[in-house]
Protein backbone atom coordinates (compact mmCIF):
# COMPACT_ATOMS: atom_id res chain seq x y z
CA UNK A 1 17.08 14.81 -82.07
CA UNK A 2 14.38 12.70 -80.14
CA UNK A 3 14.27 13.19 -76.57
CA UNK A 4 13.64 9.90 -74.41
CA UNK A 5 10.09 11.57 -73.85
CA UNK A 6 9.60 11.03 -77.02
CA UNK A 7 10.87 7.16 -77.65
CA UNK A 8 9.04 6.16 -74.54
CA UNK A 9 5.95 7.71 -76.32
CA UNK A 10 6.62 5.60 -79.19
CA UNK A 11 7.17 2.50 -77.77
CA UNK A 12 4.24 2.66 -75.50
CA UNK A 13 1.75 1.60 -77.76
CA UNK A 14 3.65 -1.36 -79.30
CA UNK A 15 4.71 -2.43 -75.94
CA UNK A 16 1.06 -2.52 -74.73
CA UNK A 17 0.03 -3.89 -77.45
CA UNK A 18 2.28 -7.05 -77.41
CA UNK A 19 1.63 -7.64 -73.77
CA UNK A 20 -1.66 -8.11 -74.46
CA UNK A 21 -1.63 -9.45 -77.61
CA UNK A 22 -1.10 -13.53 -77.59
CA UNK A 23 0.92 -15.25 -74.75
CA UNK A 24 1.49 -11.94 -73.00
CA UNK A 25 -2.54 -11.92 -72.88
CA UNK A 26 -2.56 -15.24 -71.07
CA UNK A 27 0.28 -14.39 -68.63
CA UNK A 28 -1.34 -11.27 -67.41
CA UNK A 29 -4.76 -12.23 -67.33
CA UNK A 30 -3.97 -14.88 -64.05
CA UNK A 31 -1.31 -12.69 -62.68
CA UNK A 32 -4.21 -9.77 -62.19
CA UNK A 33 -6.69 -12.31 -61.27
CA UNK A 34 -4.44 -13.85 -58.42
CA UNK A 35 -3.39 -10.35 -57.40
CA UNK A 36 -7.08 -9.00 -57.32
CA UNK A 37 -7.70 -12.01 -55.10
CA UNK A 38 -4.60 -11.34 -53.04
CA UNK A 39 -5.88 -7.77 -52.20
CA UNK A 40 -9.31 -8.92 -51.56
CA UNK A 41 -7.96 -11.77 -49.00
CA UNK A 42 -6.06 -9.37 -47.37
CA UNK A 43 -8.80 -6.70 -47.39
CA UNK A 44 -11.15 -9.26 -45.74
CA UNK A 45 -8.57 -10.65 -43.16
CA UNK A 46 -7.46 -7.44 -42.39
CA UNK A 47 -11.19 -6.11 -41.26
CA UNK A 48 -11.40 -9.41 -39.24
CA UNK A 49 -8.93 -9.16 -37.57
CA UNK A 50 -9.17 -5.24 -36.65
CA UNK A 51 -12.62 -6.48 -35.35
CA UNK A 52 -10.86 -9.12 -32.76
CA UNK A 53 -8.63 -6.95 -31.86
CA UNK A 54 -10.99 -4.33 -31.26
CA UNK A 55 -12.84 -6.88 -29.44
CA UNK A 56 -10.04 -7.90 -27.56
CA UNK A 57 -9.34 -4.08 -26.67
CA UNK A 58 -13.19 -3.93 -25.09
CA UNK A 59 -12.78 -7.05 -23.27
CA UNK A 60 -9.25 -5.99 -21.89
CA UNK A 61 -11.08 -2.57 -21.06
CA UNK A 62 -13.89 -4.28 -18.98
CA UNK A 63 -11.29 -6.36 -17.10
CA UNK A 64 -9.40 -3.74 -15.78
CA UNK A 65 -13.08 -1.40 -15.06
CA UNK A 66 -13.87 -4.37 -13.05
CA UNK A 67 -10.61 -5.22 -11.22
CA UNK A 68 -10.57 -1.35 -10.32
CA UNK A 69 -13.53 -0.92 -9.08
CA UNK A 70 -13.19 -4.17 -6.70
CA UNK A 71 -9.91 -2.84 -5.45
CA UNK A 72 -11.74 0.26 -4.92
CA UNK A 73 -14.35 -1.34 -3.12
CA UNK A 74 -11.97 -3.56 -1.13
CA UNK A 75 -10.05 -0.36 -0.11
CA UNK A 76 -13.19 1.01 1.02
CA UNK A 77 -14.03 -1.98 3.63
CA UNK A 78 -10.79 -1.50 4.73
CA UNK A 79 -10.43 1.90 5.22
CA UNK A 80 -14.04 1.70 7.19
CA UNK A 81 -12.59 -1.59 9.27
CA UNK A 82 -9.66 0.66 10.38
CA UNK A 83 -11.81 3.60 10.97
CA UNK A 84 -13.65 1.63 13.02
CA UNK A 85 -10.72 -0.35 14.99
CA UNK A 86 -8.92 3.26 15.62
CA UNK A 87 -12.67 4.56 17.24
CA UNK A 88 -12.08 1.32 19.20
CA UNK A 89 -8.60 1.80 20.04
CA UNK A 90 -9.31 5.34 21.11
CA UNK A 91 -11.99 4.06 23.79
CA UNK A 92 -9.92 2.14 25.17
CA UNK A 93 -6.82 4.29 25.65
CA UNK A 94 -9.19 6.79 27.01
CA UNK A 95 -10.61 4.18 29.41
CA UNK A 96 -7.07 3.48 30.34
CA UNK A 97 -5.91 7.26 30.99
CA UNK A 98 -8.99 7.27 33.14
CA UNK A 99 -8.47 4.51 35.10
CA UNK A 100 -4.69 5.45 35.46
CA UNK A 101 -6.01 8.83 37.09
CA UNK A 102 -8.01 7.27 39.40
CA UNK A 103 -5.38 4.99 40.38
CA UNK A 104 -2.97 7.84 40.77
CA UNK A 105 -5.55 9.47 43.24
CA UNK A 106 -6.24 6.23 45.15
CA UNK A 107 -2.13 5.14 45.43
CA UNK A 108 -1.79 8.94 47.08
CA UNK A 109 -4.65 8.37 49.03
CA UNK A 110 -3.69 4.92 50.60
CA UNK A 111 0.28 5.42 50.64
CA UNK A 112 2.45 6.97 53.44
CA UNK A 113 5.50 8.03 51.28
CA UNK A 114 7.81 5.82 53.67
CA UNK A 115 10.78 5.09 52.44
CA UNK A 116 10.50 1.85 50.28
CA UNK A 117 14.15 1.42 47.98
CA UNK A 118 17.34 2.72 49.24
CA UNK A 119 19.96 4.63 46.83
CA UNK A 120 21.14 1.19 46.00
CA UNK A 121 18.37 -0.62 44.49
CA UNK A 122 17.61 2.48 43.01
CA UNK A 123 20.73 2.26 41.34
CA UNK A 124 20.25 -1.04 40.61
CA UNK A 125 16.89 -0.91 39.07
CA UNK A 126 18.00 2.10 37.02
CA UNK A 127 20.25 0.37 35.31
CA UNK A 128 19.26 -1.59 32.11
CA UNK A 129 22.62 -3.26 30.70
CA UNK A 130 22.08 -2.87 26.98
CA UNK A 131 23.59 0.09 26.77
CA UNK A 132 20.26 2.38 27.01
CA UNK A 133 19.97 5.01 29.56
CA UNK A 134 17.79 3.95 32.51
CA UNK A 135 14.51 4.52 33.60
CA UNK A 136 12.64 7.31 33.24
CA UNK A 137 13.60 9.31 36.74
CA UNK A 138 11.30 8.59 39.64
CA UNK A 139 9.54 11.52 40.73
CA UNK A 140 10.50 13.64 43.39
CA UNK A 141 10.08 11.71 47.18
CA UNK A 142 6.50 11.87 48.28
CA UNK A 143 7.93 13.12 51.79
CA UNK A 144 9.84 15.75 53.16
CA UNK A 145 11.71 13.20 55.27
CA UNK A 146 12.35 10.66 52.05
CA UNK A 147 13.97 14.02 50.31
CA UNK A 148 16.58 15.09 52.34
CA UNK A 149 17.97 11.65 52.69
CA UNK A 150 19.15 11.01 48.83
CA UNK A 151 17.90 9.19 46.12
CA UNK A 152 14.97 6.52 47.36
CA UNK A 153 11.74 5.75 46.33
CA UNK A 154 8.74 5.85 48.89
CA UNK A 155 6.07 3.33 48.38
CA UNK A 156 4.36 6.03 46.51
CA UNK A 157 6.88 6.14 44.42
CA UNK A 158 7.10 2.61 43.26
CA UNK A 159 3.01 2.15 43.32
CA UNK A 160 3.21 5.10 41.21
CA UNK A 161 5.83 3.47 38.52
CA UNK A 162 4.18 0.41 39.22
CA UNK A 163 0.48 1.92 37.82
CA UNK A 164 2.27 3.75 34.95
CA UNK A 165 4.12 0.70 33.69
CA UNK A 166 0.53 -1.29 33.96
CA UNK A 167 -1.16 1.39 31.61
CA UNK A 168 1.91 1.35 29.15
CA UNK A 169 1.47 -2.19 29.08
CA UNK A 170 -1.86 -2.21 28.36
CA UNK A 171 -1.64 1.01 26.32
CA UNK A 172 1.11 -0.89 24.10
CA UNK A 173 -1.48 -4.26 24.22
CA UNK A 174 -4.17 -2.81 22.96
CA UNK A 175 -2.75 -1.11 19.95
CA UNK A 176 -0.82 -4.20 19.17
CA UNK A 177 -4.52 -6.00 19.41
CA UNK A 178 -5.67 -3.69 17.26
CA UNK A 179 -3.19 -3.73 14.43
CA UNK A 180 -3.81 -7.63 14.31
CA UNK A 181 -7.47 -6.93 14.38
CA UNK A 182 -6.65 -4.90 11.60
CA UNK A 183 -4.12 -7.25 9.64
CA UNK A 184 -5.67 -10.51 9.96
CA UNK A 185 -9.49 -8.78 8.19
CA UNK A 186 -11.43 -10.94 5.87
């Protein structure tokens, strides 16, 4: 018995033979031809466009070099503007601690620690109707007399507040200067 091995074997010949052979020969002739140029076109378009893409690629690689690095640099300015701003800042609130001192020293100097607010404005002042605790507490009476008689304030007292809330203010006005300083850079 033949295997199929051995048919196929057979036929092979005759089957290449009358491919080529006549119309067969004229069929396949253009079907390789339009397939070689197929393959070729594609070849061709293929390495084309790997180069524009490639080029693409370099160009997209550049781009992003370049909008890093001016980030970068644009970080730097402003990391050197606040660096600079904060030196400024820390001047000035220096300045201010100073001066506050001084003031201190002067108000104890040229005050008598007479009684200035009685328990009631005291009260009154303390209180700050949103719900908040008051004030921070006065200090203690800048005279013996002023102590034993309750809670007052002596004109030291409120010349004291009265310099302390000025340097907050100014403490709190600077810094906000600063952070606008800071926000509104070029």
């Amino acid at each position: 018995m033949i295997g199929l091995k051995g048919i196929a074997r057979s036929l092979m010949p005759s089957l290449v033979k009358g491919i080529l052979s006549g119309v067969g020969a004229k069929l396949l002739l253009p079907l390789l031809l339009a397939g070689a140029t197929s393959l070729g076109s594609w070849l061709m378009t293929s390495k084309v466009k790997n180069a524009e893409i490639a080029h693409l690629e370099a160009t997209y690689a550049e781009a992003r070099t370049a909008t890093a690095q001016a980030a970068q640099e644009r970080l730097a300015v402003a990391v050197s503007r606040g660096e600079d701003l904060t030196r400024g800042l820390i001047e000035t609130t220096n300045l201010l601690r100073r001066t506050h001192e001084k003031h201190q020293q002067e108000i104890a100097r040229v005050t008598s620690g007479r009684t200035c607010l009685g328990p009631g404005a005291l009260r009154l002042l303390n209180e700050t109707g949103a719900g908040v605790d008051g004030f921070a507490a006065l200090p203690d009476a800048a005279s013996d007399f002023a102590a034993t008689d309750g809670a007052i304030a002596t004109d030291t007292d409120v010349a004291g507040w009265i310099a302390d809330a000025k340097r907050r203010y100014e403490t709190c006005r600077v810094r906000l200067d600063a952070l606008i300083d800071w926000s509104e850079a070029p």
